[in-house]
Protein backbone atom coordinates (compact mmCIF):
# COMPACT_ATOMS: atom_id res chain seq x y z
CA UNK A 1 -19.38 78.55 -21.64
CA UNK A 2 -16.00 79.55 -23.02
CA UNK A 3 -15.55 78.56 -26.89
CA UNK A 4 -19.51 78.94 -27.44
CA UNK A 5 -23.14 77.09 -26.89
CA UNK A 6 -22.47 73.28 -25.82
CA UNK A 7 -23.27 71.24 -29.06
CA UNK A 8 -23.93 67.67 -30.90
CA UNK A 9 -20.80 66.95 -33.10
CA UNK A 10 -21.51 64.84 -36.07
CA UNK A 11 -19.21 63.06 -38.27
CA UNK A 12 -19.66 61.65 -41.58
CA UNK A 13 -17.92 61.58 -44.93
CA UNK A 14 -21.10 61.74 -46.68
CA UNK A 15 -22.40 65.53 -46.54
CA UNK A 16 -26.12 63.75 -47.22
CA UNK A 17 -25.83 61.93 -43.88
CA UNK A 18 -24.54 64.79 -42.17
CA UNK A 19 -27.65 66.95 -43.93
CA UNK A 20 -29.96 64.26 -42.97
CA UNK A 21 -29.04 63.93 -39.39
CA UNK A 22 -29.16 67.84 -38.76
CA UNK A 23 -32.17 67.96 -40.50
CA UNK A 24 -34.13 64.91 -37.72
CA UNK A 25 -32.11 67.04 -34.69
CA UNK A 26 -32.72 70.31 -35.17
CA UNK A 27 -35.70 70.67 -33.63
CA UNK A 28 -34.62 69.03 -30.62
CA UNK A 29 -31.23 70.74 -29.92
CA UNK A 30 -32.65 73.99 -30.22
CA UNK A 31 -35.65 72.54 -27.49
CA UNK A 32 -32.03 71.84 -25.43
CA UNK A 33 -30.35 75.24 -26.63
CA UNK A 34 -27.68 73.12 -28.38
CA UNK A 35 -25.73 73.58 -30.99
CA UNK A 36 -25.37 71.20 -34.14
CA UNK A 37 -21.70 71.16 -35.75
CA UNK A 38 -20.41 68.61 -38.28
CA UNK A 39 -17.47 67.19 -39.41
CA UNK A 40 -16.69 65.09 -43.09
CA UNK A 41 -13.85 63.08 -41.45
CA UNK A 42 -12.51 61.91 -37.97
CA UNK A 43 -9.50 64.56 -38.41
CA UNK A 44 -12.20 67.49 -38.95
CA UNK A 45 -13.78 66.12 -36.09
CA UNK A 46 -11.18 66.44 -33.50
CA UNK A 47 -9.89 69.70 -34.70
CA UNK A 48 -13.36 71.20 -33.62
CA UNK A 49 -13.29 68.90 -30.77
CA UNK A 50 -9.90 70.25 -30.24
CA UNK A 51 -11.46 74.09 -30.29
CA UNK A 52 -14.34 73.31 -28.40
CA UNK A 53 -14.14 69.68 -26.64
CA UNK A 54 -15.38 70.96 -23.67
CA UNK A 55 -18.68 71.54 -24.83
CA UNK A 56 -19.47 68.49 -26.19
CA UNK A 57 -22.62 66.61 -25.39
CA UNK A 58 -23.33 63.83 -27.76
CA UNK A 59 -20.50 62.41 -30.78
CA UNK A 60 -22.33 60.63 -33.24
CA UNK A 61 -19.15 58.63 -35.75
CA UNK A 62 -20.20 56.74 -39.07
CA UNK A 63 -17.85 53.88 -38.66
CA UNK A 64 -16.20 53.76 -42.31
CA UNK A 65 -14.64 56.84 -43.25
CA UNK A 66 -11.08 57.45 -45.44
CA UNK A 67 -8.32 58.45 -42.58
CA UNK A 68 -9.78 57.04 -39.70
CA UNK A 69 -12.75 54.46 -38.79
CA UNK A 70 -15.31 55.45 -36.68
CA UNK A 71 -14.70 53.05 -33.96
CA UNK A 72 -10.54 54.58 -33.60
CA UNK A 73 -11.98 58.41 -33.43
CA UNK A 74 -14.93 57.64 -30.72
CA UNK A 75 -11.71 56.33 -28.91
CA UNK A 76 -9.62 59.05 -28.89
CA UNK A 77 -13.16 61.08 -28.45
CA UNK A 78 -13.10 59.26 -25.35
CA UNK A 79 -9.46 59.52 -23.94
CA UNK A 80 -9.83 63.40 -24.25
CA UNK A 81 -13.56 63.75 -24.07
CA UNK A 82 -14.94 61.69 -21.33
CA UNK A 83 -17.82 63.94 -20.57
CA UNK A 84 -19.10 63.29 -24.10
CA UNK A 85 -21.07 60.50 -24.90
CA UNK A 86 -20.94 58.63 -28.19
CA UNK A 87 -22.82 56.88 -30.40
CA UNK A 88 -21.64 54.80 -33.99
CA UNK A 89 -23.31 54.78 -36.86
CA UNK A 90 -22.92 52.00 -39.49
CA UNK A 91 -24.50 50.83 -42.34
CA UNK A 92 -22.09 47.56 -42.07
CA UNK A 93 -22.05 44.68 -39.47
CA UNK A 94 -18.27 44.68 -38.58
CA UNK A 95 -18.04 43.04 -35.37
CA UNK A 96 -14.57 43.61 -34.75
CA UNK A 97 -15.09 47.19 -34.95
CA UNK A 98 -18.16 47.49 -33.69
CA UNK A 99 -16.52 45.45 -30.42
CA UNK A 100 -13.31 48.02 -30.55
CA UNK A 101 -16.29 50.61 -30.23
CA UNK A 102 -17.93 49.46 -27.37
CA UNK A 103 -14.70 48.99 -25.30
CA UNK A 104 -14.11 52.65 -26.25
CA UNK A 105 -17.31 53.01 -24.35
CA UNK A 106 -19.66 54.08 -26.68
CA UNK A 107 -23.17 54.61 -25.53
CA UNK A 108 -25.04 52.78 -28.52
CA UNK A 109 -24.70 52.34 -31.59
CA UNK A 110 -27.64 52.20 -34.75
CA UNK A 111 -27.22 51.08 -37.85
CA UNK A 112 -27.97 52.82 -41.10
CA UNK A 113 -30.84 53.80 -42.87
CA UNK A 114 -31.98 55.03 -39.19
CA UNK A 115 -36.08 55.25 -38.07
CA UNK A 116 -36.30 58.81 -37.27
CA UNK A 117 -38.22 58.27 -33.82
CA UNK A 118 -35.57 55.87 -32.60
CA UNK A 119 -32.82 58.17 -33.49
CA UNK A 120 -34.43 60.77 -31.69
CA UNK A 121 -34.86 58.51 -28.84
CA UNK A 122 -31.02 56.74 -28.76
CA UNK A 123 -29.80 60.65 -29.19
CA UNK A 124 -32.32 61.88 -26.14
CA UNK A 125 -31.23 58.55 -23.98
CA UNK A 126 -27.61 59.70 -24.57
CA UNK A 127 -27.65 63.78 -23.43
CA UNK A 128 -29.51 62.20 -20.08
CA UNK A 129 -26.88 60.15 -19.76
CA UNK A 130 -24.16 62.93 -20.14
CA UNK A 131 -26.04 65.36 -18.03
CA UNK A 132 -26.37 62.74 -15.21
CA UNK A 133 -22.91 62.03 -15.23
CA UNK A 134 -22.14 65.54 -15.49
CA UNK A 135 -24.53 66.40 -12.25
CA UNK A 136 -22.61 62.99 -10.40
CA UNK A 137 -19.37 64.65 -11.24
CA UNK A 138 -20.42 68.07 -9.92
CA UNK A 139 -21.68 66.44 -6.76
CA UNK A 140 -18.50 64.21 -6.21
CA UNK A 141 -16.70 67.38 -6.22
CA UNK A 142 -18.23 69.08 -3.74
CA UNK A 143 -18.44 65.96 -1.34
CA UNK A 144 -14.56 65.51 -1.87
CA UNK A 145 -14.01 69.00 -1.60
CA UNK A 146 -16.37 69.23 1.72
CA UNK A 147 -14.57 66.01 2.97
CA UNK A 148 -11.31 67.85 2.84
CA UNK A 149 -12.44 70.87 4.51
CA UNK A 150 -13.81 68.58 7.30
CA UNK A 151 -10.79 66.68 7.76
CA UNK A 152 -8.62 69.77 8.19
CA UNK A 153 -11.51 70.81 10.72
CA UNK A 154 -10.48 67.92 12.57
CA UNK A 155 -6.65 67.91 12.24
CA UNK A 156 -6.86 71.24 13.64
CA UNK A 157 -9.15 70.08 16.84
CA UNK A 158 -7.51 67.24 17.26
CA UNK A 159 -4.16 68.33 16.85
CA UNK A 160 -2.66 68.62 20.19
CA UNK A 161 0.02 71.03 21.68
CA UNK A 162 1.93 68.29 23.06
CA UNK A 163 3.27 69.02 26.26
CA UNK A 164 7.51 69.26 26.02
CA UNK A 165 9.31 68.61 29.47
CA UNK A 166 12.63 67.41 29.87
CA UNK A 167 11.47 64.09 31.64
CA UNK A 168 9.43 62.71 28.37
CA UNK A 169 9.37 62.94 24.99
CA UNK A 170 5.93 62.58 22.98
CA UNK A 171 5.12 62.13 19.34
CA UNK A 172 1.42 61.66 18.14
CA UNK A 173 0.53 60.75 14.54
CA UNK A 174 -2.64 60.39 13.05
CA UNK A 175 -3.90 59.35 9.77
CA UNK A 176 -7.41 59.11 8.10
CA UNK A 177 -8.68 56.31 5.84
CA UNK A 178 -7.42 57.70 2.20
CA UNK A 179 -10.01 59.85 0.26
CA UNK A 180 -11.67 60.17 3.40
CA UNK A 181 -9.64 62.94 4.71
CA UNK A 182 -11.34 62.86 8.21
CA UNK A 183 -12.16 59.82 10.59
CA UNK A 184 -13.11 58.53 14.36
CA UNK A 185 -9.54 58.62 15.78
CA UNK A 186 -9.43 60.44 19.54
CA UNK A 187 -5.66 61.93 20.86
CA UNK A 188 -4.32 63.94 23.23
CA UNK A 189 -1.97 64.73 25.70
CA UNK A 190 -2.25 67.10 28.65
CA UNK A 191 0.00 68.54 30.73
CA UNK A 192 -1.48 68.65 34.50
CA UNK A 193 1.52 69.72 36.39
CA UNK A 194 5.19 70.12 35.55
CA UNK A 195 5.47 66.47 35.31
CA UNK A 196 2.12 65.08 35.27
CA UNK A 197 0.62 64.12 31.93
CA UNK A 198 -2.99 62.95 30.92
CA UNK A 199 -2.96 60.72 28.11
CA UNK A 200 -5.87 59.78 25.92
CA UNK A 201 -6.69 57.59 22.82
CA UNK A 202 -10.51 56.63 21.22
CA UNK A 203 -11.91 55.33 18.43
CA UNK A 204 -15.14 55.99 17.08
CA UNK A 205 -16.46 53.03 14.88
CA UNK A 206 -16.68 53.87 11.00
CA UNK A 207 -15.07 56.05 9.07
CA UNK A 208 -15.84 59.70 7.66
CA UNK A 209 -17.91 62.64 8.75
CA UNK A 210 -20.44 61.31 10.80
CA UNK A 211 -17.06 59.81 12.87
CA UNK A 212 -15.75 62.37 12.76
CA UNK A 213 -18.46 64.69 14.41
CA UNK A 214 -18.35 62.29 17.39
CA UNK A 215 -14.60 62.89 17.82
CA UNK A 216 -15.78 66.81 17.54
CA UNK A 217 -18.36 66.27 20.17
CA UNK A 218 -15.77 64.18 22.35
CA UNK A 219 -12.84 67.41 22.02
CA UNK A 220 -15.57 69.83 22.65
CA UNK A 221 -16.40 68.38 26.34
CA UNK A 222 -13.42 66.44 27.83
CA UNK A 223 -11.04 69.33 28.41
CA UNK A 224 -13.74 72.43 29.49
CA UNK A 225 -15.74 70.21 31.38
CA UNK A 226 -13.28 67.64 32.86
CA UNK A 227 -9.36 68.18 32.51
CA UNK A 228 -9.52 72.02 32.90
CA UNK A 229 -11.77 71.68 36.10
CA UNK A 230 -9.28 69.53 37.94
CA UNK A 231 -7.83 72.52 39.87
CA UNK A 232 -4.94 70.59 40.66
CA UNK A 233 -6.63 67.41 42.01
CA UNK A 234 -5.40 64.38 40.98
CA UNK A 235 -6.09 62.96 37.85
CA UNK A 236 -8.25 59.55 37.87
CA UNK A 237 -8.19 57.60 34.61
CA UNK A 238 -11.20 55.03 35.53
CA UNK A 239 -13.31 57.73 37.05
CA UNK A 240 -12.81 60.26 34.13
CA UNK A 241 -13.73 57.37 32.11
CA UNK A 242 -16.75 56.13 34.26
CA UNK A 243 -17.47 60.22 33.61
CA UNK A 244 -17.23 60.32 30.26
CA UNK A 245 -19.25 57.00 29.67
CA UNK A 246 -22.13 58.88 31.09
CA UNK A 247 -21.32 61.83 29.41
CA UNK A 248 -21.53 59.97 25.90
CA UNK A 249 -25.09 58.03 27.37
CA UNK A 250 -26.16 61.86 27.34
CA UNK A 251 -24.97 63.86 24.44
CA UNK A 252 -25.05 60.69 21.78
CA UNK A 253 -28.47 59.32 23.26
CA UNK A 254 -30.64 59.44 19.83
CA UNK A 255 -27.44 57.80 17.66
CA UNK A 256 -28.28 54.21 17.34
CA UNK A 257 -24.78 51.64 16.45
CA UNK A 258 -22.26 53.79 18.21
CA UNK A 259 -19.41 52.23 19.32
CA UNK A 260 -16.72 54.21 21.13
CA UNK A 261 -13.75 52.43 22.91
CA UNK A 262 -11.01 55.11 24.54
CA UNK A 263 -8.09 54.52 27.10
CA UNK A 264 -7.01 56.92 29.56
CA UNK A 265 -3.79 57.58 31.42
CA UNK A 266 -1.69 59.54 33.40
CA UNK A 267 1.80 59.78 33.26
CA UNK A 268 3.83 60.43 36.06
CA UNK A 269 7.60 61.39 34.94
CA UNK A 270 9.16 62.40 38.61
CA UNK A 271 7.68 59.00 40.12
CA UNK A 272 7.65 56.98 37.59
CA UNK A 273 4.34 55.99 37.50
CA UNK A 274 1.52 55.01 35.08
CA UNK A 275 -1.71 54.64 35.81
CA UNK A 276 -4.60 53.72 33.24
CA UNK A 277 -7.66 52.87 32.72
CA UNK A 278 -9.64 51.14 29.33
CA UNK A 279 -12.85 50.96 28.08
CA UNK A 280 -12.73 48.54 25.12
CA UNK A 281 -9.52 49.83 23.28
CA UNK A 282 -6.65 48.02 22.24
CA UNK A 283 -4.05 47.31 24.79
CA UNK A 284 -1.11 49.53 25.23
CA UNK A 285 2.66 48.70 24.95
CA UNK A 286 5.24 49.36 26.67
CA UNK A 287 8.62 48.95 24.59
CA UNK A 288 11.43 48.51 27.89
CA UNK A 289 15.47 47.67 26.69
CA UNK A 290 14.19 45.42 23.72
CA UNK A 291 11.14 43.94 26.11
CA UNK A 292 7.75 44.16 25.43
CA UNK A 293 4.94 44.31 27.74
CA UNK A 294 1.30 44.30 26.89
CA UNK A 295 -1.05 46.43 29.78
CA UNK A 296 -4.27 44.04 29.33
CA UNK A 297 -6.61 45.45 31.64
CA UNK A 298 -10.19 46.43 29.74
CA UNK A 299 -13.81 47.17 30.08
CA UNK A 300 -17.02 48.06 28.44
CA UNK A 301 -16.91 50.41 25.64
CA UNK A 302 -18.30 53.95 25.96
CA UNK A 303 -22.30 54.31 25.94
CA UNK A 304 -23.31 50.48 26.27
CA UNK A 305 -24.59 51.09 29.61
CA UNK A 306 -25.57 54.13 31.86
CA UNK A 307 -23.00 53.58 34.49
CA UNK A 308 -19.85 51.85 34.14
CA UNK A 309 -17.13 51.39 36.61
CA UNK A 310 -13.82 51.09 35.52
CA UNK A 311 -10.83 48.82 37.25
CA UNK A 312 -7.83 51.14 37.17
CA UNK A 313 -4.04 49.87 37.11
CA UNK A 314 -0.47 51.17 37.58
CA UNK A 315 3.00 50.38 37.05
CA UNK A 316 6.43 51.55 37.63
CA UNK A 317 8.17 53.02 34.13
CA UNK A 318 11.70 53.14 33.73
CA UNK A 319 13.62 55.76 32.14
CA UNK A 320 14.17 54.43 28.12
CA UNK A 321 10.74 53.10 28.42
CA UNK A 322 8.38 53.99 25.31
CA UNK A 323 4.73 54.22 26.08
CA UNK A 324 2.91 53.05 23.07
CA UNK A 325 -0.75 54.10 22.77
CA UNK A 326 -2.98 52.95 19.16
CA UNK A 327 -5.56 52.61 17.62
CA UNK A 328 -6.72 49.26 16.01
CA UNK A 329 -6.51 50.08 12.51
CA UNK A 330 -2.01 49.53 12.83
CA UNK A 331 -2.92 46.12 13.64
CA UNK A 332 -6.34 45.32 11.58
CA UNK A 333 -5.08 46.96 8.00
CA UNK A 334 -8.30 45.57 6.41
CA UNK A 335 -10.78 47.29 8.44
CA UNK A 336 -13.96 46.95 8.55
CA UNK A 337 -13.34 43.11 8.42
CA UNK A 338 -12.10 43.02 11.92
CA UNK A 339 -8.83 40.77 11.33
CA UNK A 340 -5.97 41.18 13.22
CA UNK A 341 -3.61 40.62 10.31
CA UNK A 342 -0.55 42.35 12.59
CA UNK A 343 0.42 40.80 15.83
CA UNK A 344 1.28 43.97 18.44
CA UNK A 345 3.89 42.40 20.60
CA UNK A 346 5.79 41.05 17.69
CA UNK A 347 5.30 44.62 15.37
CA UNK A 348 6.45 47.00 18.85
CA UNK A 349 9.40 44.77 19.35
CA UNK A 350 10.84 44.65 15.51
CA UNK A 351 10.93 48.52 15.06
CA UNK A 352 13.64 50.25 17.46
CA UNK A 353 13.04 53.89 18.89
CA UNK A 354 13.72 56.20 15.83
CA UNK A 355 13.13 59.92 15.18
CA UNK A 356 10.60 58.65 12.38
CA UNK A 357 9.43 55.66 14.88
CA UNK A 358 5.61 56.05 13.47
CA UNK A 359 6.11 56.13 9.68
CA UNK A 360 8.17 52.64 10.44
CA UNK A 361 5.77 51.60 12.33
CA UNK A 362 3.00 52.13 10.04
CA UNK A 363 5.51 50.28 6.96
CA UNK A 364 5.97 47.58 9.06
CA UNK A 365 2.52 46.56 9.87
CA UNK A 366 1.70 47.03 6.28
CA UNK A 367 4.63 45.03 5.00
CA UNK A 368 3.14 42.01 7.56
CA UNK A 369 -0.19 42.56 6.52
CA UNK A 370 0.75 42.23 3.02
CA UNK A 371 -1.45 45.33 2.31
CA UNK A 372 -0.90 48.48 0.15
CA UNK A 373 -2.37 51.13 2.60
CA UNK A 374 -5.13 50.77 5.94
CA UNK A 375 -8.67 50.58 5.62
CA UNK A 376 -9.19 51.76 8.84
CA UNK A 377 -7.86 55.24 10.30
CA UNK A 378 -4.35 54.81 12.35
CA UNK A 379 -3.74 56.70 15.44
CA UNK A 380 -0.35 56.14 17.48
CA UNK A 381 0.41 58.03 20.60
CA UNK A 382 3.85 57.74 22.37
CA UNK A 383 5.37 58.85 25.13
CA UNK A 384 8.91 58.04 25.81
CA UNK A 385 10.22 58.32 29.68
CA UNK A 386 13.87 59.81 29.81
């Protein structure tokens, strides 16, 4: 470790007590390969704390010393220290200070003369309790940092080449529950012909990696094994769904509490068509010269049942009209609690067609939830017909 051994720092303006106390600890900080350094005052104390902070283990303070009481140095010990853990020592009952201690979250403190065993015993208690934080620290890192490495995983399977043609225009945003990094959010759009265009949206219940995998699973089957193999035949959005349904019965059959809703599409730019099909998801919208119009067809989510069959609609689209596909979490910004705080119709219809359409979206529905971020991940796909 750079600056030396990692060590017990005691402070004390009495060199007897500081004599004393290396004297009942030596034994067991050399059992710990620690180091034992001391300090007459609070100032002496952070200078070596100051050399060498980041090795500290356990801060033992007497609480009345000239300069600076015990109680105001374990704080500042633990504003720039928080690895270390601290313990007072008094020979006085000042509750005041004893109180300022604690809420400088000390670990314990004893009071003076000290029984030898119980010192040993407080002092033993306390390097646990620093090495277990230490080890939860160390393992929060590497779960953050192995969250973030899945998340761009994902961004970069789920991140589609969206299709550009000069008879639509589509944006796709996507955005994980904070400090998750990754999520259960499904997009894409495909192009199957010059102006034919598969559109897809899912959501994977829960949040995190093990959603996260299922949206893997879901990108690593639907184009190989069902878009690509199309061969130019036309594209059916209940019978790709009634596919995939059986496809998820198979690959997901040992995951118990999976619940998987998606909505399929195609797009049809020179005859204006749309035709889609939905297995549990929220509703699209269609956004049409200030109009809004809610598509409210639905069915069983993916993998309740072995075989589902699918009702399958279409519709005539305009040119101006702005196909809104999403994901629940715009509307529900608590999440897991299942409340639609943000009414759809009334959201789509209060934020015009913008080149930053999403992010106002997204402000919006926060601003009517009355919420400072989503608890649930947020997926909006949009296709507008020119």
């Amino acid at each position: 470790m750079p600056g030396g051994k990692r060590f017990v720092l005691l402070v004390d303006d009495e060199q007897s007590i500081l004599n004393a106390l290396s004297r009942e600890l030596r034994a067991w900080a050399a059992s710990l390969d620690l180091e034992i350094l001391t300090a007459v005052s609070a100032l002496k104390g952070l200078e070596i704390l100051s050399a060498r902070g980041e090795g500290a283990v356990v801060v033992i303070s007497d609480l009345r010393m000239p300069e600076m009481k015990g109680s105001d140095f374990l704080l500042r010990v633990r504003e720039s220290y928080p690895a270390a853990v601290t313990i007072l020592l008094t020979g006085y009952s000042e509750t005041e200070e004893v109180q300022k201690a604690v809420k400088a979250g000390i670990f314990s403190y004893m009071l003076k003369p000290w029984d030898a065993e119980y010192l040993l015993a407080e002092v033993q208690k306390a390097y646990e309790h620093g090495e277990l934080k230490r080890d939860n620290e160390r393992y929060m890192r590497t779960m953050i940092e192995e969250l973030k490495w899945a998340g761009e995983m994902q961004k970069a399977m789920l991140r589609p080449n969206l299709p550009s043609a000069s008879g639509v225009e589509f944006r796709a945003s996507y955005r994980p529950v904070r400090d998750l990094y990754c999520g259960g959010d499904y997009y894409d759009a495909l192009a199957v012909s010059p102006s034919r265009y598969v559109l897809l949206i899912g959501d994977v219940a829960g949040h995190g990696v093990r959603a996260a995998m299922v949206t893997g699973i879901l990108k690593a089957i639907i184009f190989p094994e069902y878009v690509h193999t199309l061969g130019g035949k036309d594209f059916s959005p209940s019978a790709f769904l009634s596919w995939l349904n059986t496809r998820v019965n198979f690959e997901l059959r040992a995951s118990s509490g999976l619940i998987i809703t998606f909505l399929a599409a195609l797009l049809d730019v020179e005859q204006k068509y749309l035709k889609y099909a939905n297995a549990g998801h929220t509703h699209p919208v269609i956004v049409r010269s200030g109009e809004v119009l809610e598509l409210p067809v639905s069915g069983s989510g993916l993998g309740f049942a072995q075989s589902v069959s699918y009702s399958e609609q279409s519709l005539q689209v305009r040119q101006g009209d702005v196909i809104n596909l999403y994901t629940d979490g715009l509307v529900e910004p608590g999440g897991t609690d299942g409340i639609a705080e943000v009414k759809p119709l009334s959201l789509f219809r209060r934020v015009e067609y913008s080149p930053d359409y999403h992010r106002r979206l997204m402000e919006a529905a926060l601003a009517e939830s009355g919420r400072a971020d989503f608890g649930d991940d947020v997926t909006l796909l949009t296709a507008r017909v020119m």
